[in-house]
Protein backbone atom coordinates (compact mmCIF):
# COMPACT_ATOMS: atom_id res chain seq x y z
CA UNK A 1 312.01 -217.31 -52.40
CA UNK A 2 309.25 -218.61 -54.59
CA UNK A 3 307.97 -222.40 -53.50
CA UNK A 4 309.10 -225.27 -55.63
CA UNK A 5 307.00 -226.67 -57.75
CA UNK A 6 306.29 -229.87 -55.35
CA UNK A 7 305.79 -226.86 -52.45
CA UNK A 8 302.80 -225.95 -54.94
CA UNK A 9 301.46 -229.49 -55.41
CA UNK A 10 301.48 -230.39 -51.81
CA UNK A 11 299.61 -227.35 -51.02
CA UNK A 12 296.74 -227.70 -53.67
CA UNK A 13 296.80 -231.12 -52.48
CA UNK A 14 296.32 -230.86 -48.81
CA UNK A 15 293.72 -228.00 -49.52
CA UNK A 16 291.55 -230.09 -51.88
CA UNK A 17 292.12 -233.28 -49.04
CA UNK A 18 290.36 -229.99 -46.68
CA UNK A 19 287.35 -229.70 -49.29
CA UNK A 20 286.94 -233.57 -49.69
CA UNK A 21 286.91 -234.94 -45.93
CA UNK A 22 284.49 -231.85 -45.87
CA UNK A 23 282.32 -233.14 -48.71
CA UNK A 24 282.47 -236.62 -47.17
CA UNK A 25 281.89 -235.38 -43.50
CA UNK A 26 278.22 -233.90 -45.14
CA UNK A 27 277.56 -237.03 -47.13
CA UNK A 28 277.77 -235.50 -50.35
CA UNK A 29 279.81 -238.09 -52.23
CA UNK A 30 279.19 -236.50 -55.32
CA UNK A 31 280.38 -233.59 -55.12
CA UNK A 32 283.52 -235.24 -52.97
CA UNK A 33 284.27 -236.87 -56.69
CA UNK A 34 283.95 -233.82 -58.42
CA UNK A 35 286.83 -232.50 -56.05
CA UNK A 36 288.61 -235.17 -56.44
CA UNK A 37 288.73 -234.75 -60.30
CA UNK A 38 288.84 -231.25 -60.12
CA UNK A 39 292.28 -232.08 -58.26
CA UNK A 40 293.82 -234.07 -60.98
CA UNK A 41 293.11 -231.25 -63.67
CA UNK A 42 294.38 -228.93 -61.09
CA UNK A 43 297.29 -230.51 -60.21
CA UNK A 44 298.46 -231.38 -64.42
CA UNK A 45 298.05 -228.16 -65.19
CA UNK A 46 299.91 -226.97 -62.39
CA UNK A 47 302.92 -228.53 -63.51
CA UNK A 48 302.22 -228.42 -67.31
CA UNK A 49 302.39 -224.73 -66.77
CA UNK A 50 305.34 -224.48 -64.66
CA UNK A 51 307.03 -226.78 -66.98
CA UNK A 52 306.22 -224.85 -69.90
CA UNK A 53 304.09 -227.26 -71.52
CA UNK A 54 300.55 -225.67 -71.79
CA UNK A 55 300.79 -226.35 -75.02
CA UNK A 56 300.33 -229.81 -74.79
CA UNK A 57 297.05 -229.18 -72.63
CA UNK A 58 294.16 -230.64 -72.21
CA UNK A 59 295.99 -233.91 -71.70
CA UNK A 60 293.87 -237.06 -72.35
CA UNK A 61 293.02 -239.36 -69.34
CA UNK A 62 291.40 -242.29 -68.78
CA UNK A 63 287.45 -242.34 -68.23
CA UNK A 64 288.22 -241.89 -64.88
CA UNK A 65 291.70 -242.06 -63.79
CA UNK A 66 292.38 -243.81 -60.33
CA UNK A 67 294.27 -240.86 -57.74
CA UNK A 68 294.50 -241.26 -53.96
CA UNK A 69 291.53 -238.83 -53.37
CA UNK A 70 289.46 -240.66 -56.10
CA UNK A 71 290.15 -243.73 -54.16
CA UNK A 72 289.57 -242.11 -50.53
CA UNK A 73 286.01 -240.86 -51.99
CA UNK A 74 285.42 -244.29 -53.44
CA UNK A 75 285.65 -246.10 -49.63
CA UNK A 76 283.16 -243.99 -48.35
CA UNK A 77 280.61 -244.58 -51.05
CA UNK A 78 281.84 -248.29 -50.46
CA UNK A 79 281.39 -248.18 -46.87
CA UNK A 80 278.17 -245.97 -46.90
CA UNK A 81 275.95 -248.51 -49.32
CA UNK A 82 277.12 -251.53 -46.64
């Protein structure tokens, strides 16, 4: 049976979760961001094409939208300038 769509976005999610504690754990906040908005792309055009609506892609977003791994990366660099 193929996984449901949300069986798809909870497994990109945990793996990019992997690949930003990772980027945090080596103190590379940067590049923890850029995983973090690689994510979001990741994750709307995940389920812009399993919805059929590639179309309608590249969808426009805020300067920088706030997501849970934006705001995980955004602690550390918080917590690492104290």
């Amino acid at each position: 049976m193929a996984p449901t769509l949300r069986q798809e976005l909870d497994q990109l999610h945990d793996e990019y979760v992997v690949a930003v504690n990772q980027a945090i754990a080596d103190g590379a906040l940067d590049r923890a961001e850029e995983l973090a908005a690689a994510y979001d792309n990741d994750a709307v055009e995940l389920v812009a094409d399993r919805e059929g609506l590639t179309h309608l892609l590249p969808i426009r977003q805020p300067v920088r939208p706030e997501s849970p791994l934006r705001r995980l990366v955004e602690r550390h660099r918080t917590s690492s300038a104290a």
